[in-house]
N, C-alpha and C. Protein backbone atom coordinates (compact mmCIF):
# COMPACT_ATOMS: atom_id res chain seq x y z
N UNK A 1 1.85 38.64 -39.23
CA UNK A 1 2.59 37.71 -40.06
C UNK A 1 2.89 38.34 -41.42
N UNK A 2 1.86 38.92 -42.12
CA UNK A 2 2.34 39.61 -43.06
C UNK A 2 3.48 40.77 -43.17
N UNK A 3 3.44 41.64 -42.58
CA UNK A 3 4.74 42.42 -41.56
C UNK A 3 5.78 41.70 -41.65
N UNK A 4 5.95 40.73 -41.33
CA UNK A 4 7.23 40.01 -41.33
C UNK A 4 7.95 39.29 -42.76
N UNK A 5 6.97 38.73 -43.18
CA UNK A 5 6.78 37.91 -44.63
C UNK A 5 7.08 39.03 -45.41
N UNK A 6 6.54 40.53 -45.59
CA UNK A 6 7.65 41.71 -46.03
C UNK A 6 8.50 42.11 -45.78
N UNK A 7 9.07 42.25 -44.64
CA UNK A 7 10.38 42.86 -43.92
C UNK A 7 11.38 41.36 -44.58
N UNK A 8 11.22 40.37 -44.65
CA UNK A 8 11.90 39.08 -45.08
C UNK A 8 12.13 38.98 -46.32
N UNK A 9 11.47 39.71 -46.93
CA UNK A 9 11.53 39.63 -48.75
C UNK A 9 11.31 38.43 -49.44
N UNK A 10 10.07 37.95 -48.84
CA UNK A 10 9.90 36.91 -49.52
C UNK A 10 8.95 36.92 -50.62
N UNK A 11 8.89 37.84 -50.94
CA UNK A 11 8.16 38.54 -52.40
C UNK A 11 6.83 38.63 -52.38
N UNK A 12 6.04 39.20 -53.73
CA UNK A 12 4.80 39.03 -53.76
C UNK A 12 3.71 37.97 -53.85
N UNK A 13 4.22 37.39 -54.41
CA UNK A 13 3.32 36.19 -54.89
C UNK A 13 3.54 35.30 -53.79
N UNK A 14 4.47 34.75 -52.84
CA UNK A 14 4.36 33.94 -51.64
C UNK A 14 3.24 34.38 -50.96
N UNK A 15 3.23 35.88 -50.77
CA UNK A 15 2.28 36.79 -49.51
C UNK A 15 0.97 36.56 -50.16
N UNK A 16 1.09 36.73 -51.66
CA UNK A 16 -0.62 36.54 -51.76
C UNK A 16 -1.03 35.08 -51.74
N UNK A 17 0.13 34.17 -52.05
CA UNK A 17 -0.65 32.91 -51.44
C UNK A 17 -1.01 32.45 -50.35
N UNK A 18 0.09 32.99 -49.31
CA UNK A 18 -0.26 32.83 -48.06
C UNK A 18 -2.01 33.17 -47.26
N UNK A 19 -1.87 34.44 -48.33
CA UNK A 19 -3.17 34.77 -47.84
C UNK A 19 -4.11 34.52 -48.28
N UNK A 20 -4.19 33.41 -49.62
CA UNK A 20 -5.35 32.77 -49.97
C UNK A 20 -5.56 31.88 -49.16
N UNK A 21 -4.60 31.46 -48.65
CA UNK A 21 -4.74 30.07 -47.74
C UNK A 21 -5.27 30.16 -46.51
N UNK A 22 -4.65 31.67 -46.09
CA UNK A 22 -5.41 31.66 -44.13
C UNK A 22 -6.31 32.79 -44.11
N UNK A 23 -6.29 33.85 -45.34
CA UNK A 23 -7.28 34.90 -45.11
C UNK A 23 -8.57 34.49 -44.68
N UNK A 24 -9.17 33.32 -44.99
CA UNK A 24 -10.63 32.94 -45.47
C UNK A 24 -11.08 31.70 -44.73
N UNK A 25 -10.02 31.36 -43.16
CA UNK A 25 -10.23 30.20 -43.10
C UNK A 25 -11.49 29.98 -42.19
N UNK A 26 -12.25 28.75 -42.12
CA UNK A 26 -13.28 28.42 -41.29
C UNK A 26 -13.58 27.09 -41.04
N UNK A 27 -14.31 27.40 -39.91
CA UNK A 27 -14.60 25.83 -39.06
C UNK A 27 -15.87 25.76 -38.81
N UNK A 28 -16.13 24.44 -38.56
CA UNK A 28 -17.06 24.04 -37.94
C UNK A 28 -16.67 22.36 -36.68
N UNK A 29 -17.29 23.09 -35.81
CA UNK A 29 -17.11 21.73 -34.52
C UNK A 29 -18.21 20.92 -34.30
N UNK A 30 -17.80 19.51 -34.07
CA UNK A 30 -18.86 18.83 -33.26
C UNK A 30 -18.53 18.57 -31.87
N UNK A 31 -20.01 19.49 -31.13
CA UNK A 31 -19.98 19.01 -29.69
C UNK A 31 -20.95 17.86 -29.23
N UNK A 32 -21.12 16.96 -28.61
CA UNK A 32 -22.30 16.01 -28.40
C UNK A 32 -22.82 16.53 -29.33
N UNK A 33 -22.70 15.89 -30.49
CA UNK A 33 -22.77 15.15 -31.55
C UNK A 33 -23.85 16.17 -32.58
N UNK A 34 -23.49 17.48 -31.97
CA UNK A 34 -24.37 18.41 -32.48
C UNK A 34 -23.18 19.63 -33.06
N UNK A 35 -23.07 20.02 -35.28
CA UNK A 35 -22.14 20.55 -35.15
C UNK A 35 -22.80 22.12 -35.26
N UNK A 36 -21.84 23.02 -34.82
CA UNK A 36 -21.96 24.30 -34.56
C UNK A 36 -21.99 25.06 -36.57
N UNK A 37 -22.47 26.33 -35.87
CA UNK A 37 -22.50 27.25 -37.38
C UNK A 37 -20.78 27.54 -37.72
N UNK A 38 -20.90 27.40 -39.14
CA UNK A 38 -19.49 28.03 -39.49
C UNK A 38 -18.97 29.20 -38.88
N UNK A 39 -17.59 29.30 -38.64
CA UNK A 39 -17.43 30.58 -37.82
C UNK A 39 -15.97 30.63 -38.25
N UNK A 40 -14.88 31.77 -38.47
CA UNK A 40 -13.93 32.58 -39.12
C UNK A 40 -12.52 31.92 -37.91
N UNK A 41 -11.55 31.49 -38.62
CA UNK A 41 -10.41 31.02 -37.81
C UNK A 41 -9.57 32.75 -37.87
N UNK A 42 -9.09 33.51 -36.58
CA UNK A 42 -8.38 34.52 -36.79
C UNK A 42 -7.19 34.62 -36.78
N UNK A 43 -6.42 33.07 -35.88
CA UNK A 43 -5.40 32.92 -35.50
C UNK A 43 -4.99 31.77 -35.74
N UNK A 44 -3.68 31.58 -36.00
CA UNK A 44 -3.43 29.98 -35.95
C UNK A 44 -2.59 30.21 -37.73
N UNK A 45 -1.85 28.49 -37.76
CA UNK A 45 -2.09 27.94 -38.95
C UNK A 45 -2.32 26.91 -38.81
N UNK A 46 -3.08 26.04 -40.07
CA UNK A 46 -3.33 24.40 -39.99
C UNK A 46 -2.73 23.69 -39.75
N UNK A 47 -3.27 22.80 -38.77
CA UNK A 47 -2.48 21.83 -38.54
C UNK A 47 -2.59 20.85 -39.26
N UNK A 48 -1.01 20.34 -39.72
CA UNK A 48 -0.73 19.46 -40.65
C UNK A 48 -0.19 19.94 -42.12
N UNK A 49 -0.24 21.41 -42.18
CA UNK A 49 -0.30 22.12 -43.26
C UNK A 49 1.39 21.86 -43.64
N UNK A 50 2.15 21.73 -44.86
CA UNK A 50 3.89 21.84 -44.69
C UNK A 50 3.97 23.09 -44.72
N UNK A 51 3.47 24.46 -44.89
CA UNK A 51 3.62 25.57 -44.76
C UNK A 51 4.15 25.94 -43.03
N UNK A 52 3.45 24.83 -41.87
CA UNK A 52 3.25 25.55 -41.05
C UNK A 52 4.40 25.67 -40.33
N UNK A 53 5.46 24.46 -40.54
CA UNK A 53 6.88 25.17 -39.64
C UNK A 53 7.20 26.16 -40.17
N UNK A 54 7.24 26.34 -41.49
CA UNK A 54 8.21 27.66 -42.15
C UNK A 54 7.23 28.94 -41.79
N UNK A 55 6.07 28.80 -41.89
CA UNK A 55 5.45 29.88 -41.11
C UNK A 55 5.74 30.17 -39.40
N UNK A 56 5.60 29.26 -38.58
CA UNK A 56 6.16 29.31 -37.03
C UNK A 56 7.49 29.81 -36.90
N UNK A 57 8.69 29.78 -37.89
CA UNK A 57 10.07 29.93 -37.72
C UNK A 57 10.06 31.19 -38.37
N UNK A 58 9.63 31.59 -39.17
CA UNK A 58 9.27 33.00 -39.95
C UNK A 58 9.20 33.76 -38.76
N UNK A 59 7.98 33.64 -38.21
CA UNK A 59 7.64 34.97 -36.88
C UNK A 59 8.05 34.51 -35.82
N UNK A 60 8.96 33.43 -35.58
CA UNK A 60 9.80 33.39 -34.57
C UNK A 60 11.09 34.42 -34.69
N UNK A 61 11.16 34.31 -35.82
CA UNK A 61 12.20 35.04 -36.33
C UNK A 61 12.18 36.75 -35.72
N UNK A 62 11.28 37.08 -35.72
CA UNK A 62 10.38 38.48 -35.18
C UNK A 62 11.49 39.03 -34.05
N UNK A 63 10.91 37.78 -32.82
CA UNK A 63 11.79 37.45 -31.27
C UNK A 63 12.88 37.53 -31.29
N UNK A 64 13.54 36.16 -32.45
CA UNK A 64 14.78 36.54 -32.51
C UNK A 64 15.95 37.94 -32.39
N UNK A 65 15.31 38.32 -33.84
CA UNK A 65 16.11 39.79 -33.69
C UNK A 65 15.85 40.24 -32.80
N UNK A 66 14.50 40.90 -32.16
CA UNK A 66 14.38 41.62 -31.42
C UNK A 66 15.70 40.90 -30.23
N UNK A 67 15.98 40.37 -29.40
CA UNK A 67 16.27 40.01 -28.59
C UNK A 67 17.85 40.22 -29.07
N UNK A 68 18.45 39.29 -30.18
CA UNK A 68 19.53 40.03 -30.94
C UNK A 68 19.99 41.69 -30.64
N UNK A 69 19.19 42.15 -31.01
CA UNK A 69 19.58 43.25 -31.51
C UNK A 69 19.16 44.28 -30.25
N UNK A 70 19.05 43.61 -28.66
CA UNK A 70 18.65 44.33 -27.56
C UNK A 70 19.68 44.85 -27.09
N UNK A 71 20.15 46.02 -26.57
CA UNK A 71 21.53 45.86 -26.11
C UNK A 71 21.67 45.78 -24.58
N UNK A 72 20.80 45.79 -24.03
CA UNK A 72 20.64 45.86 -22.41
C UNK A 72 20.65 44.08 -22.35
N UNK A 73 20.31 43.08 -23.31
CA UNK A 73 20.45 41.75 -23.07
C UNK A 73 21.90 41.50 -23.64
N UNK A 74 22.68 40.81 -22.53
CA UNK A 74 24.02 40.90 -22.56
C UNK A 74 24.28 39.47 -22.82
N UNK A 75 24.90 39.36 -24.10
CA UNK A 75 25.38 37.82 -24.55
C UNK A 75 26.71 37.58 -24.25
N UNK A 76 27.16 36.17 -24.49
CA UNK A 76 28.56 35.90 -24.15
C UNK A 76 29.40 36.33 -25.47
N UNK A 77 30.69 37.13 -25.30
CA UNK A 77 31.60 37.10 -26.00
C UNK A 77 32.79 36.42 -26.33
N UNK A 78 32.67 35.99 -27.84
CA UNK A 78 34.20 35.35 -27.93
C UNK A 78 34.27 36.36 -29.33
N UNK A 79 35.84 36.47 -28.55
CA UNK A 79 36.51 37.68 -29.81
C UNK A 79 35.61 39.00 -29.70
N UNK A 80 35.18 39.28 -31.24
CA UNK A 80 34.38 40.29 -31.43
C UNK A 80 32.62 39.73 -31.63
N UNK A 81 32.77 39.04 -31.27
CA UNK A 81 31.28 38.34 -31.66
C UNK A 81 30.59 37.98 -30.72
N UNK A 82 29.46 38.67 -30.22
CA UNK A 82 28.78 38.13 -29.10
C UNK A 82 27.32 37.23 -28.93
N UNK A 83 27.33 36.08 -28.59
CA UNK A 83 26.62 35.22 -28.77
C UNK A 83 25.22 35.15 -27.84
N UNK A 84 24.18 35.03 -28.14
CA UNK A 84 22.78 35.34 -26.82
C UNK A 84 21.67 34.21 -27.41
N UNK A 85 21.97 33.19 -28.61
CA UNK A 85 21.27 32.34 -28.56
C UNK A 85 21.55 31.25 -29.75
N UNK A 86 20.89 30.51 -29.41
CA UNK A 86 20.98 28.95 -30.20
C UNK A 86 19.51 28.22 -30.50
N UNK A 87 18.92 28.10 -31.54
CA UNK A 87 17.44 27.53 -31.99
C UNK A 87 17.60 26.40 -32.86
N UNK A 88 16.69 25.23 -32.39
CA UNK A 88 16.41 24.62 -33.24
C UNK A 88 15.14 24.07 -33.42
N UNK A 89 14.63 24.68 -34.20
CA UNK A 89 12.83 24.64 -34.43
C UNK A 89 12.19 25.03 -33.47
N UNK A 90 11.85 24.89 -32.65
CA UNK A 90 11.34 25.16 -31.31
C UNK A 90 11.68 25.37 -30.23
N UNK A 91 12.74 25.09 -30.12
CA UNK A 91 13.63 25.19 -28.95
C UNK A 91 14.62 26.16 -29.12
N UNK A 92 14.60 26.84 -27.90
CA UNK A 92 15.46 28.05 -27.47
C UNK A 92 16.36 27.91 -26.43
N UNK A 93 17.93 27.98 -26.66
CA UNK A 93 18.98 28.27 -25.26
C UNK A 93 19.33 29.50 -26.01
N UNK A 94 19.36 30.18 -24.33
CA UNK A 94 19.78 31.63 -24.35
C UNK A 94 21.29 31.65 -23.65
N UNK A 95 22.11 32.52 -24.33
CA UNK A 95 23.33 32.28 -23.39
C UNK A 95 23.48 34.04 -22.69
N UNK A 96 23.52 34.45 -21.85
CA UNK A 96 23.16 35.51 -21.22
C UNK A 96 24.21 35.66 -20.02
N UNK A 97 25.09 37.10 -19.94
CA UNK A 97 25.85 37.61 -18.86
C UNK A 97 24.85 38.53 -18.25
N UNK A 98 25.54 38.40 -16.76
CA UNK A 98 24.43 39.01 -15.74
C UNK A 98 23.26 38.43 -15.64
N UNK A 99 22.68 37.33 -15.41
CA UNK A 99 21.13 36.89 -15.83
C UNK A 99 20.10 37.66 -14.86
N UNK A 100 21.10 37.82 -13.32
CA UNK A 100 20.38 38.82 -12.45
C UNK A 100 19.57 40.15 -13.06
N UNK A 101 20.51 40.85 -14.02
CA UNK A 101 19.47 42.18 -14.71
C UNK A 101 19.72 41.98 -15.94
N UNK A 102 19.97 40.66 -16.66
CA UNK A 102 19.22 40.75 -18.19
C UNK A 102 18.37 39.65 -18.31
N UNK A 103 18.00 38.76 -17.35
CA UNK A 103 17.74 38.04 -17.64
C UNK A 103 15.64 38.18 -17.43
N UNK A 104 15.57 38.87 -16.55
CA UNK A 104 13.68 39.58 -16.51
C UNK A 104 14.04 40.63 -17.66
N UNK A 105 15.03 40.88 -18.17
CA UNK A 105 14.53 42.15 -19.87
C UNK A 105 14.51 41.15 -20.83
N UNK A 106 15.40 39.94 -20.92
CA UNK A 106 14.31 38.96 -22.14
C UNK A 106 13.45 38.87 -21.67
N UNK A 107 12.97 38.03 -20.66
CA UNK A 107 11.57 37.64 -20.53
C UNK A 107 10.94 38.74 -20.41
N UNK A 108 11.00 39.54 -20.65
CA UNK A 108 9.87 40.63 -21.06
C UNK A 108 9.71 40.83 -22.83
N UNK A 109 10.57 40.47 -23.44
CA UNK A 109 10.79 40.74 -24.88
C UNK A 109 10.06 39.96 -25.00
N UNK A 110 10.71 38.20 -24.32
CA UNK A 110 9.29 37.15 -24.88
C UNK A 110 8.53 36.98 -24.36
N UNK A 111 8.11 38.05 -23.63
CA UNK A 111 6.12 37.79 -22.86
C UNK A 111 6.14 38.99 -23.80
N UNK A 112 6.28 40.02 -24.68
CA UNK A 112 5.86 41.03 -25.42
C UNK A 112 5.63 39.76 -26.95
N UNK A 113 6.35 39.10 -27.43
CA UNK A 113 6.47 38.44 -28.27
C UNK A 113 5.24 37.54 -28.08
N UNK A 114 5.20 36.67 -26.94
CA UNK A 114 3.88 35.56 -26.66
C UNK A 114 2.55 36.16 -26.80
N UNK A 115 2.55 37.67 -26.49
CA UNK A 115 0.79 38.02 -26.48
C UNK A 115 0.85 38.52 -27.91
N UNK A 116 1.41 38.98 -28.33
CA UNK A 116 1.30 39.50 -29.92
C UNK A 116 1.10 38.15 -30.61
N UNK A 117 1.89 36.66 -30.64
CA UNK A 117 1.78 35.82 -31.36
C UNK A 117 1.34 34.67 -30.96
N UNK A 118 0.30 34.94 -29.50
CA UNK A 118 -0.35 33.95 -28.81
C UNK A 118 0.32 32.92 -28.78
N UNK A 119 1.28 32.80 -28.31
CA UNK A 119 2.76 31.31 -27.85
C UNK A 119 2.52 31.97 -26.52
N UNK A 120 2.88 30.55 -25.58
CA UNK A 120 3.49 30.62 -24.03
C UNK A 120 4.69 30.00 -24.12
N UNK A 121 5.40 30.49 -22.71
CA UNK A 121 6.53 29.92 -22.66
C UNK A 121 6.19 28.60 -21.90
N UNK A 122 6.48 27.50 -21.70
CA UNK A 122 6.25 26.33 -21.06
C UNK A 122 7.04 26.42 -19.60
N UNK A 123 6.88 27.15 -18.51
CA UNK A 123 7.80 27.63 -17.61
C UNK A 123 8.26 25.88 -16.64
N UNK A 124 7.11 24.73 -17.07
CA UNK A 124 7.91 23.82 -16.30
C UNK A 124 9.00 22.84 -16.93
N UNK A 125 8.89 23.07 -18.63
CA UNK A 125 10.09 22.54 -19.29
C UNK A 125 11.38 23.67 -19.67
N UNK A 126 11.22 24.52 -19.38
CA UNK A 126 12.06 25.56 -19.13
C UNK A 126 13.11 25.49 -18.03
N UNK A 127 14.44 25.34 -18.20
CA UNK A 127 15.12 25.42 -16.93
C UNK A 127 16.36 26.75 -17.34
N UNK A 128 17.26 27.12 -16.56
CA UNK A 128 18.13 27.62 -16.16
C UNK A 128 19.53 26.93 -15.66
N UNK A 129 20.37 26.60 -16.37
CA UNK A 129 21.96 26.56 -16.08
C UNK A 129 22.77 27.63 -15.83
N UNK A 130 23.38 27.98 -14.71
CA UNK A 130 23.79 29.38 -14.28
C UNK A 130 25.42 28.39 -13.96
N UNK A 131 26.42 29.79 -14.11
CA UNK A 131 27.87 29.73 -13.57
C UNK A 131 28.07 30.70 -12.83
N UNK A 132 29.04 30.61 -11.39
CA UNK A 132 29.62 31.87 -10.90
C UNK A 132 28.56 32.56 -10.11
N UNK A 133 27.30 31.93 -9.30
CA UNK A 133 26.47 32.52 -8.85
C UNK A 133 26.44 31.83 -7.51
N UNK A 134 26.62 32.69 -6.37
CA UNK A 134 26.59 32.44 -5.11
C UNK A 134 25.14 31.37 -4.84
N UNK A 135 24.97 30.73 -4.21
CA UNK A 135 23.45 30.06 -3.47
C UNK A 135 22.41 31.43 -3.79
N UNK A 136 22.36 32.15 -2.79
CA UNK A 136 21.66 33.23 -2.86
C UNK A 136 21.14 33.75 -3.96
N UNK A 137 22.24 34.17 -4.81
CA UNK A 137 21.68 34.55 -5.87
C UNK A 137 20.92 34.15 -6.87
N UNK A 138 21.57 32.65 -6.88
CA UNK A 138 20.55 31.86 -7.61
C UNK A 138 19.70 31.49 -6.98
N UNK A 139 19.09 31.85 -5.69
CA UNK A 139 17.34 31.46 -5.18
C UNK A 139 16.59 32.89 -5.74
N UNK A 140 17.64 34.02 -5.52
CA UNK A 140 17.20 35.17 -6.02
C UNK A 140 17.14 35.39 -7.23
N UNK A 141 17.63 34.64 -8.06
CA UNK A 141 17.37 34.19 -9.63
C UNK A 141 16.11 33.68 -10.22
N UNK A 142 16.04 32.44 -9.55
CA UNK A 142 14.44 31.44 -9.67
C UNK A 142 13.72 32.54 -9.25
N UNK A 143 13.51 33.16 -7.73
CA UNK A 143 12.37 33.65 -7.78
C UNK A 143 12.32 34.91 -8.58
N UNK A 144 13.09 35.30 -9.59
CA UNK A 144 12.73 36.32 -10.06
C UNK A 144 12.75 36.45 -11.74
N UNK A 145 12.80 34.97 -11.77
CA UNK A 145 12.56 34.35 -13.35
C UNK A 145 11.36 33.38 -13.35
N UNK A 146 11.31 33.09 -12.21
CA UNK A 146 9.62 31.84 -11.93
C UNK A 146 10.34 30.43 -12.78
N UNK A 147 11.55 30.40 -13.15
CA UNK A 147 12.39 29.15 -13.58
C UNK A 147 13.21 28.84 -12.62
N UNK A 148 13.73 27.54 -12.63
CA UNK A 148 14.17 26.41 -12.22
C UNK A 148 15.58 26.32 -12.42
N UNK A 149 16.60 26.09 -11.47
CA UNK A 149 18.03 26.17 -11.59
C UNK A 149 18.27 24.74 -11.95
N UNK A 150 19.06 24.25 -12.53
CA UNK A 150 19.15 23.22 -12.52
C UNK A 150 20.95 22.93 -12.96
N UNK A 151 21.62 21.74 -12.46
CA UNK A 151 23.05 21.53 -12.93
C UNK A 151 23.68 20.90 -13.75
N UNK A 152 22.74 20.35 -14.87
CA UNK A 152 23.02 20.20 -15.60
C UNK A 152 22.28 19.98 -17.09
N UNK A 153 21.85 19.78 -18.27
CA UNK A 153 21.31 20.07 -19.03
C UNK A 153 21.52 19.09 -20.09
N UNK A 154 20.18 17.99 -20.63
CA UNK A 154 20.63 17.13 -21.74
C UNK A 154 20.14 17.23 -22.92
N UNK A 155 20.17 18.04 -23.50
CA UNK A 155 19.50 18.18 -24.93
C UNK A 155 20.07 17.45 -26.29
N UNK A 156 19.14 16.51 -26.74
CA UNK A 156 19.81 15.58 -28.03
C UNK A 156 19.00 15.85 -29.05
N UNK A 157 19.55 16.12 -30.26
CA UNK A 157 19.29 16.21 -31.46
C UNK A 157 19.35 15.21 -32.34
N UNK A 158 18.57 14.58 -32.60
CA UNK A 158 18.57 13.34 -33.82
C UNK A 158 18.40 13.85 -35.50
């Protein structure tokens, strides 16, 4: 996270607050009703914290480019401008030509992305809208994305 929070230029004094805040953090749990010794949080941010979307969208940001800036992941073109995704807070549509061979080189970017920043992908709210793909291919699609074809797609933004 720090890596990124520099490459972003979000100056000095953000980074050292940041890191007053999570360098040092610690817990303690109660299990049946017995609580445990203090022990060092390594990962994570607080929950509830207002830091923590702008921190989650920060090193999402990471993925982003990377995936951006892949050239074997083939986005749709209009004009000179080629398009490979759309975010809003948490949510990711990918728009992708060929999904047959670009579509296992993202998901490798974001299973490289998930173990570095301990995120999963949610593979049963995850679907796939495909055009121009024989039957076949799209069974040969699912099984080779472990996602779900589906025909149509409702996503609302309030």
């Amino acid at each position: 996270m720090k890596q990124q929070i520099y490459l972003m230029n979000f100056g000095r004094k953000f980074s050292k607050m940041l890191n007053l805040i999570y360098a040092t953090q610690t817990a303690r749990i109660m299990i049946n009703g017995e609580i445990t010794n203090t022990f060092e949080i390594k990962k994570g941010v607080r929950q509830g914290c207002p830091l923590s979307p702008l921190l989650f969208i920060t090193i999402l940001e990471t993925l982003l480019d990377r995936i951006r800036s892949n050239k074997e992941i083939k986005g749709t073109k209009i004009k000179t401008q080629e398009y490979k995704l759309q975010t809003f807070a948490d949510d990711l549509v990918f728009v992708i030509e060929d999904p047959l061979n670009t579509g296992p080189i993202l998901l490798d970017e974001i299973d490289k992305f998930s173990k570095l920043a301990g995120l999963k992908i949610n593979k049963d709210k995850t679907k796939m809208l495909v055009k121009n793909l024989t039957k076949d291919k799209q069974k040969n699609l699912e099984d080779q994305m472990g996602l779900q074809i589906v025909n149509t797609i409702i996503h609302l933004y309030i």
